[in-house]
Protein backbone atom coordinates (compact mmCIF):
# COMPACT_ATOMS: atom_id res chain seq x y z
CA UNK A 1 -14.14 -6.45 26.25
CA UNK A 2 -13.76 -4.29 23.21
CA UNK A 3 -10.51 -4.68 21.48
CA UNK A 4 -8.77 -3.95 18.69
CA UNK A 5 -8.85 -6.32 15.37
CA UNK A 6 -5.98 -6.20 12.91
CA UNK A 7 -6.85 -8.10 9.55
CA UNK A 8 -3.95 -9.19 7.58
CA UNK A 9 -1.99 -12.24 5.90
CA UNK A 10 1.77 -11.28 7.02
CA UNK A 11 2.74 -11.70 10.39
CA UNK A 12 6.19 -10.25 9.70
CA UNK A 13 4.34 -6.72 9.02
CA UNK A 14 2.72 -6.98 12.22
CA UNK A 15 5.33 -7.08 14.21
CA UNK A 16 6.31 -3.50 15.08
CA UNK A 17 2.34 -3.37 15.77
CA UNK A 18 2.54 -5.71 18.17
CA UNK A 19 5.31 -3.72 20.12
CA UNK A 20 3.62 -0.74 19.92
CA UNK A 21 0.20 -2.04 21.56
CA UNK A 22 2.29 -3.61 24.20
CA UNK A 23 4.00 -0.54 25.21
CA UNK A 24 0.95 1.07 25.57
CA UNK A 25 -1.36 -1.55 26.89
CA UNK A 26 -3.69 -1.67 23.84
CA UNK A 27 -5.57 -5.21 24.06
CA UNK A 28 -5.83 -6.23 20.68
CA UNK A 29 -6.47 -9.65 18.32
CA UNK A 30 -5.22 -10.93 14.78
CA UNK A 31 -6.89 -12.41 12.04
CA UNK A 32 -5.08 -13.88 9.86
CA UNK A 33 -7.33 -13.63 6.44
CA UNK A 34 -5.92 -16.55 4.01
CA UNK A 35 -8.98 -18.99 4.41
CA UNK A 36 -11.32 -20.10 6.96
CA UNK A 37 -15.29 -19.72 7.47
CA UNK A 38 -17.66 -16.72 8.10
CA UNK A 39 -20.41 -16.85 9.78
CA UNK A 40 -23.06 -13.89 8.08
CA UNK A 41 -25.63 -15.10 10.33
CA UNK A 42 -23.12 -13.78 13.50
CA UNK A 43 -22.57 -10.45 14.47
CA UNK A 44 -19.05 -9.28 14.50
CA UNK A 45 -17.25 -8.73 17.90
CA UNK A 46 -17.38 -5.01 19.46
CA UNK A 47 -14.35 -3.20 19.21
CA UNK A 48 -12.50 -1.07 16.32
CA UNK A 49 -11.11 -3.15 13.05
CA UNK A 50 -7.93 -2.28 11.19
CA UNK A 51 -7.57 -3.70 7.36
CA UNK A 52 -3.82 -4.20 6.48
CA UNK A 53 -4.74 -6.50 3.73
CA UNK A 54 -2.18 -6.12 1.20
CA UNK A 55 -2.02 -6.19 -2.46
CA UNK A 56 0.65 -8.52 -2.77
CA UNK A 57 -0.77 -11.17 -0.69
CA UNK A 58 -1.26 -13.81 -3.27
CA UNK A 59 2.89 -13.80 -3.59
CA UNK A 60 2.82 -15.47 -0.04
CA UNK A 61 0.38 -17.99 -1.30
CA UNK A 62 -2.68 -16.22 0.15
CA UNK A 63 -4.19 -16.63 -3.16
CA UNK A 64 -7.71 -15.07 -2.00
CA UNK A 65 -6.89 -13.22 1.18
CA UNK A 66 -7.78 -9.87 -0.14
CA UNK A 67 -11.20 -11.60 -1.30
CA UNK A 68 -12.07 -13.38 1.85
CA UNK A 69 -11.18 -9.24 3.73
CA UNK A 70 -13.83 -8.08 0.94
CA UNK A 71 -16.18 -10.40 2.48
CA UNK A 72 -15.34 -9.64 5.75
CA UNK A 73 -15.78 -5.86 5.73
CA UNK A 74 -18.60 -6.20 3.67
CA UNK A 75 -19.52 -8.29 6.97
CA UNK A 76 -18.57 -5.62 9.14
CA UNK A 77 -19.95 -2.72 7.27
CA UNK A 78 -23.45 -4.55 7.62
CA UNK A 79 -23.29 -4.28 11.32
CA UNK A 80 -22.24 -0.98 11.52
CA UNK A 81 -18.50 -1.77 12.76
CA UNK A 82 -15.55 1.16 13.05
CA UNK A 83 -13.00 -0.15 10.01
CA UNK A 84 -9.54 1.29 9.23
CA UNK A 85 -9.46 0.92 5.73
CA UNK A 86 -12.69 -0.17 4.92
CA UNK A 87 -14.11 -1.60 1.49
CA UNK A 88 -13.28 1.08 -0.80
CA UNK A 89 -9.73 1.11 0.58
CA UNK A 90 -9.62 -2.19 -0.57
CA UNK A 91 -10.77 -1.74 -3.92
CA UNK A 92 -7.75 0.87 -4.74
CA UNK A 93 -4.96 -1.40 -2.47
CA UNK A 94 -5.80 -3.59 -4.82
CA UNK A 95 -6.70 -2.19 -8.45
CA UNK A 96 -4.52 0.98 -9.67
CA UNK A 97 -6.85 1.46 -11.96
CA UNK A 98 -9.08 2.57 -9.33
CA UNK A 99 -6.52 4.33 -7.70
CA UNK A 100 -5.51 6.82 -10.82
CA UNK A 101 -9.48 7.60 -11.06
CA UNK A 102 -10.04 8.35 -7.77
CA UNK A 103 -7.37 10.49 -7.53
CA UNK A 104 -7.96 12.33 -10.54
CA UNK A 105 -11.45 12.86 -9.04
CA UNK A 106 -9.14 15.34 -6.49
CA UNK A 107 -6.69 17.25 -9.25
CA UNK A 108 -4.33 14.93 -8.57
CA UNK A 109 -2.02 13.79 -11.57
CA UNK A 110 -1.53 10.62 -12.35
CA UNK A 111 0.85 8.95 -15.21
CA UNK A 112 -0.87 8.55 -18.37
CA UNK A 113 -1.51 4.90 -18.51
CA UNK A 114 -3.53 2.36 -20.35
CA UNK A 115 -5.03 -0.62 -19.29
CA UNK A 116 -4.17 -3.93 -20.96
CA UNK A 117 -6.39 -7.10 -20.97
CA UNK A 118 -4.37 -9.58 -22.99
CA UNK A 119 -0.58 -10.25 -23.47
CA UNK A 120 -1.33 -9.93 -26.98
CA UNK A 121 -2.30 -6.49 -27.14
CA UNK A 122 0.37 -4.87 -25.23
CA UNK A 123 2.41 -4.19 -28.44
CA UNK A 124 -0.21 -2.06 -29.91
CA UNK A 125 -0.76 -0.19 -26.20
CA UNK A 126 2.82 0.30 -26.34
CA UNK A 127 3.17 1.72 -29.51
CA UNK A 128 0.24 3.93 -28.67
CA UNK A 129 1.53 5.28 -25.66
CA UNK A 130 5.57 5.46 -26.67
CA UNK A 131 8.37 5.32 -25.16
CA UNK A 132 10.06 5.20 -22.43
CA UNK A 133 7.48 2.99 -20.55
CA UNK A 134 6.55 1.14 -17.61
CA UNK A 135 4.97 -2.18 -17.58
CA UNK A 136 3.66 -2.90 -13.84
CA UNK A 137 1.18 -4.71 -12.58
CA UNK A 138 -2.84 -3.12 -12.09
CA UNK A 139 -2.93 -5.55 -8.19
CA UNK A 140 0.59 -4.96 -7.63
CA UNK A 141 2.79 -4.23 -4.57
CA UNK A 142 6.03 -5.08 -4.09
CA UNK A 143 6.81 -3.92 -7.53
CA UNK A 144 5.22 -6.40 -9.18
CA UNK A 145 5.76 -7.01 -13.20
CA UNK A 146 7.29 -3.66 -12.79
CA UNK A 147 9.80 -3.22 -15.78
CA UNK A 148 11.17 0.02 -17.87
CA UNK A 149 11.45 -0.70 -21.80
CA UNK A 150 13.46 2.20 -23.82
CA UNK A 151 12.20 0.81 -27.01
CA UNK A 152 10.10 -1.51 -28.64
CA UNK A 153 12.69 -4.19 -29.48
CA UNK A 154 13.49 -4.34 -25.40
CA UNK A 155 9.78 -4.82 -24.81
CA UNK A 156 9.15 -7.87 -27.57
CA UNK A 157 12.29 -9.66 -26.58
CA UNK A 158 10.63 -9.30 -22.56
CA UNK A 159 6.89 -10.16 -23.81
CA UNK A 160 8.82 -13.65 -25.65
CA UNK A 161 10.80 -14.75 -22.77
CA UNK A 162 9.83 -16.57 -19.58
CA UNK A 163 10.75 -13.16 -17.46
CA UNK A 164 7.08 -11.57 -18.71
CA UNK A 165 4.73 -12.03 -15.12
CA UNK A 166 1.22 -12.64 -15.79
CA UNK A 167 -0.76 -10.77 -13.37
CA UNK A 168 -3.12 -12.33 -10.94
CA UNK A 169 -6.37 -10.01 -12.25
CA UNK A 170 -5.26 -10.30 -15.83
CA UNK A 171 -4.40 -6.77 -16.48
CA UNK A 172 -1.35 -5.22 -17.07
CA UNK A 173 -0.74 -1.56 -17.22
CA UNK A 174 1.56 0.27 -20.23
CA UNK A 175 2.70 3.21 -18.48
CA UNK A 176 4.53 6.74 -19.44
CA UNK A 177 7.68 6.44 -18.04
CA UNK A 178 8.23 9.49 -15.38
CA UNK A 179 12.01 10.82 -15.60
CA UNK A 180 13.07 12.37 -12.31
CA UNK A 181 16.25 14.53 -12.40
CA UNK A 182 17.70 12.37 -9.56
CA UNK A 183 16.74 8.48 -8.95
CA UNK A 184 14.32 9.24 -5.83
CA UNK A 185 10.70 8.94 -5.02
CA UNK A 186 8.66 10.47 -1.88
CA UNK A 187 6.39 8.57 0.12
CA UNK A 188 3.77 10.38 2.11
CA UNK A 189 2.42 8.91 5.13
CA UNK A 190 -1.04 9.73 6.28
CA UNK A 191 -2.26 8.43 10.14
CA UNK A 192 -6.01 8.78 10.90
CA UNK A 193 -6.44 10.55 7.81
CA UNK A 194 -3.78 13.42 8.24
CA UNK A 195 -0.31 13.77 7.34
CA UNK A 196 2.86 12.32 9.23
CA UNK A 197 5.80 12.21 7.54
CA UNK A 198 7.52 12.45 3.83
CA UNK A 199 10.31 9.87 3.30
CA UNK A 200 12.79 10.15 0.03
CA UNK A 201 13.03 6.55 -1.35
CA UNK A 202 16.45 5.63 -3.38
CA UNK A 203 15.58 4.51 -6.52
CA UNK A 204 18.74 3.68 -7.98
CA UNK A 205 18.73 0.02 -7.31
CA UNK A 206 15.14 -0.97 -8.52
CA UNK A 207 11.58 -0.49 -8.27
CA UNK A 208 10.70 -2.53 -4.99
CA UNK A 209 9.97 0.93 -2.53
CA UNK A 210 8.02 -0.77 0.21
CA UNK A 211 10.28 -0.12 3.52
CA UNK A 212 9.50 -3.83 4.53
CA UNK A 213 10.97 -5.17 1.18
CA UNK A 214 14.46 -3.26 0.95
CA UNK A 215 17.05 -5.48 1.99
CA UNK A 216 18.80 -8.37 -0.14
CA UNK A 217 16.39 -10.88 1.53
CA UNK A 218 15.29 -13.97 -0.39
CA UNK A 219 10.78 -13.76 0.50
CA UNK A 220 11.05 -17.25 1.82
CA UNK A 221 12.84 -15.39 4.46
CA UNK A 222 9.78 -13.33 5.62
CA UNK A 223 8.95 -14.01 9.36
CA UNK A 224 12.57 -15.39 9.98
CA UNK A 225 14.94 -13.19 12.12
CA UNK A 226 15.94 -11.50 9.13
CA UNK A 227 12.77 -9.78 7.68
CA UNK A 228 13.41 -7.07 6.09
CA UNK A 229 10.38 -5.10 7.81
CA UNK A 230 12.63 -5.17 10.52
CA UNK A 231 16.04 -4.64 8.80
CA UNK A 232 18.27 -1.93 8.03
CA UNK A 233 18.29 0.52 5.22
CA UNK A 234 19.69 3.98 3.65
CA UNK A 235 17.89 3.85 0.97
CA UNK A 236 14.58 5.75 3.13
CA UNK A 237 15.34 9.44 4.62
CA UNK A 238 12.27 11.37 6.41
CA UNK A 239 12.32 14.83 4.88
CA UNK A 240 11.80 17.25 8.01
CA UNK A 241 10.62 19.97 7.27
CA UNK A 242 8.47 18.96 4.14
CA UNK A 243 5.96 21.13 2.43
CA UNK A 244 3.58 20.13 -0.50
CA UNK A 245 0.50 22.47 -1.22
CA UNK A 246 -1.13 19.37 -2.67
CA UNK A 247 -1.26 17.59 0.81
CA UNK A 248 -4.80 18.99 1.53
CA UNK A 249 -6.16 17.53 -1.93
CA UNK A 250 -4.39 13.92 -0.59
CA UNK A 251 -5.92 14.39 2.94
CA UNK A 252 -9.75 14.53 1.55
CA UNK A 253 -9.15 11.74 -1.03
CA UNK A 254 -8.17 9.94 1.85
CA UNK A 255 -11.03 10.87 3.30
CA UNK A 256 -13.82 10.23 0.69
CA UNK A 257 -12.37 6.58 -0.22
CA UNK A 258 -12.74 5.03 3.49
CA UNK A 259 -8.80 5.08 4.40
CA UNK A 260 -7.30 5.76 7.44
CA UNK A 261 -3.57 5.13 7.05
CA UNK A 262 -1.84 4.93 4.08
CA UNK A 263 1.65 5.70 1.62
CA UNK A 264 1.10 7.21 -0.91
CA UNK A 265 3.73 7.96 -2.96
CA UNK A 266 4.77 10.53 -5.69
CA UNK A 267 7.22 11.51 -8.12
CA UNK A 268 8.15 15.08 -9.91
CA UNK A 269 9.79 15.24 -13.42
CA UNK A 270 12.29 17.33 -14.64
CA UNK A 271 10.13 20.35 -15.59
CA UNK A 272 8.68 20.13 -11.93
CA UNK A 273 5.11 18.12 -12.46
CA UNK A 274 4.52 15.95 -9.96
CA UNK A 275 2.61 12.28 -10.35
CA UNK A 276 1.03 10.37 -7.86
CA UNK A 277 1.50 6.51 -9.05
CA UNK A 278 0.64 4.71 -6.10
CA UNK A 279 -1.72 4.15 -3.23
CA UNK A 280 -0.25 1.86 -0.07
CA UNK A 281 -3.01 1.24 2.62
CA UNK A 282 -1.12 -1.56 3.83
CA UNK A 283 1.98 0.59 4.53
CA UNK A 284 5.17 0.10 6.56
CA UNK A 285 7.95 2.26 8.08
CA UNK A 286 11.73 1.34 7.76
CA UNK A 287 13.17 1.60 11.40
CA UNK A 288 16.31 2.57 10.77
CA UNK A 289 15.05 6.25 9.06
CA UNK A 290 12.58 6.71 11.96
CA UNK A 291 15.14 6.24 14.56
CA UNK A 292 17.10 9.25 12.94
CA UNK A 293 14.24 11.47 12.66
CA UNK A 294 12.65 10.41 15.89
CA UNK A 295 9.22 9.69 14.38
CA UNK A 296 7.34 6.59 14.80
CA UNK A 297 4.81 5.32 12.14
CA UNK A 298 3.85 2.46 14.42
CA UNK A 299 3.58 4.07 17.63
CA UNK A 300 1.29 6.66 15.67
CA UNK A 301 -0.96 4.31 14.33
CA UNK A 302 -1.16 1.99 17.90
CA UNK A 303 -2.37 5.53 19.50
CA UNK A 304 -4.73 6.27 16.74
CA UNK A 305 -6.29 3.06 17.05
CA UNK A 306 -6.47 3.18 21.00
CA UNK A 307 -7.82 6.47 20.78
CA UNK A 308 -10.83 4.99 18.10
CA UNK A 309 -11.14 1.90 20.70
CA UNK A 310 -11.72 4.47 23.98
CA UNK A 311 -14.37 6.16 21.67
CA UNK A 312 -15.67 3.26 20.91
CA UNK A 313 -16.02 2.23 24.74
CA UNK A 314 -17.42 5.39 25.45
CA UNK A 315 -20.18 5.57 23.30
CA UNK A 316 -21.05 2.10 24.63
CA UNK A 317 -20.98 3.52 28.20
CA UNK A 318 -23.25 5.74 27.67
């Protein structure tokens, strides 16, 4: 029987999946991408496959997760199967690099950022660029390496001390600093390639946005009762009533670069410009600011899939 597949390496992410399939009868299977064997000489099962690979995966010791999902779409590309965030979603969940040029590709600004191989030449990138600036990492999530320098001295005395991350693809990105006239940030979240929902993100405390990573919650603590995918938070609002003319332009980058759901997520400066600085096709949905609005990430995305899955048994029907 066709079902549907949900590729990932964090169980605790899943979760509000899971609930949502069961409410509305949506058989479906796991796989759990941190190692194992595939088979090229197999075909894939029938049914519809959903890529929530994340960027961050080699923080839970999933060291080549997003690899071994490469391989596996690649797989599953061969043989003709229907993927959620396919290949090329993979390449920008996990490169902002490619993100910023794919999105420029659409008129859609991105911070002006260079792209560092080498601890040694960040100095001279960050002279280049000035300051403020953003160092981050280029495979991030979770804010990764993500630190704001005000001047030179502040980034030399970070770049000498133990605090300075090396990145897991080598490259760090020097990054204009974006000044908002109040410490938020709005995520947009696009469902079978069309828009949802804007949330405003509070920025005050830090640069870790992700809904599933906003509580005071030690990582080790991921998958206990107190995952933060699952906890509390004010620091996400839905904005009802949100209007961006740019929206269109997001909807057919989405659509050119193979993804089906993602947050993406923007911020406008003081004079008004607005920057899009990251690309989430992994995303989550804080409960707590869904409850208030009465809109359901989850509950979209399980009906989205069933409704790819009943095509999908159609077409073999006929």
């Amino acid at each position: 029987m066709s079902k549907v597949f949900v590729i990932h390496e964090n169980s605790a992410w899943v979760e509000p999946l899971r609930a949502a399939f069961a409410q509305d009868g949506t058989p479906y299977e796991e796989w759990f991408l941190d190692q194992g064997v595939l088979d090229l000489r197999s075909p894939p099962p029938a049914g519809v496959f959903y890529n929530r690979m994340s960027a961050s995966s080699h923080t839970r010791d999933h060291r080549f997760a997003a690899e071994y999902t490469g391989a596996v779409l690649a797989w599953l590309e061969r043989h003709g199967g229907t993927i959620v965030n396919d290949s090329r979603a993979l390449r920008l969940e996990i490169s902002k690099v490619a993100q910023y040029e794919a999105l420029t590709k659409f008129g859609l600004r991105t911070p002006e950022t260079l792209a560092v191989v080498g601890k040694s030449n960040i100095t001279a990138a960050a002279a280049t660029l000035g300051f403020p600036l953003i160092l981050k990492h280029n495979r991030g999530g979770k804010g990764l390496g993500v630190r704001l320098f005000l001047s030179a001295a502040a980034l030399e005395q970070h770049l000498e001390s133990d605090e300075f991350e090396e990145p897991v693809d080598g490259i760090t990105l020097v990054q204009r600093y974006i000044q908002a006239p109040e410490p938020f940030i709005t995520r947009l979240e696009f469902i079978g390639g069309r828009f949802l929902y804007a949330v405003r993100v509070d920025t005050s405390e830090g640069f870790q946005l992700c809904p599933a990573d906003a509580c005071q919650v030690d990582n080790s603590a991921i998958g206990s009762a107190a995952c933060p995918a699952v906890a509390p938070s004010e620091k996400f609002q839905i904005l009802k009533g949100y209007e961006n003319p740019a929206i269109p332009k997001y909807e057919s980058f989405i659509a050119a670069n193979g993804i089906g759901i993602a947050g993406i997520e923007i911020i406008t400066d003081q004079n008004g410009v607005t920057y899009t600085y990251d690309v989430n096709t992994n995303t989550n949905y804080n409960p707590d600011a869904e409850a208030r609005a009465g809109l359901f990430g989850m509950r979209t995305i399980a009906r989205h899939l069933r409704s790819l899955l009943d095509r999908e048994f159609a077409a073999q029907a006929a």
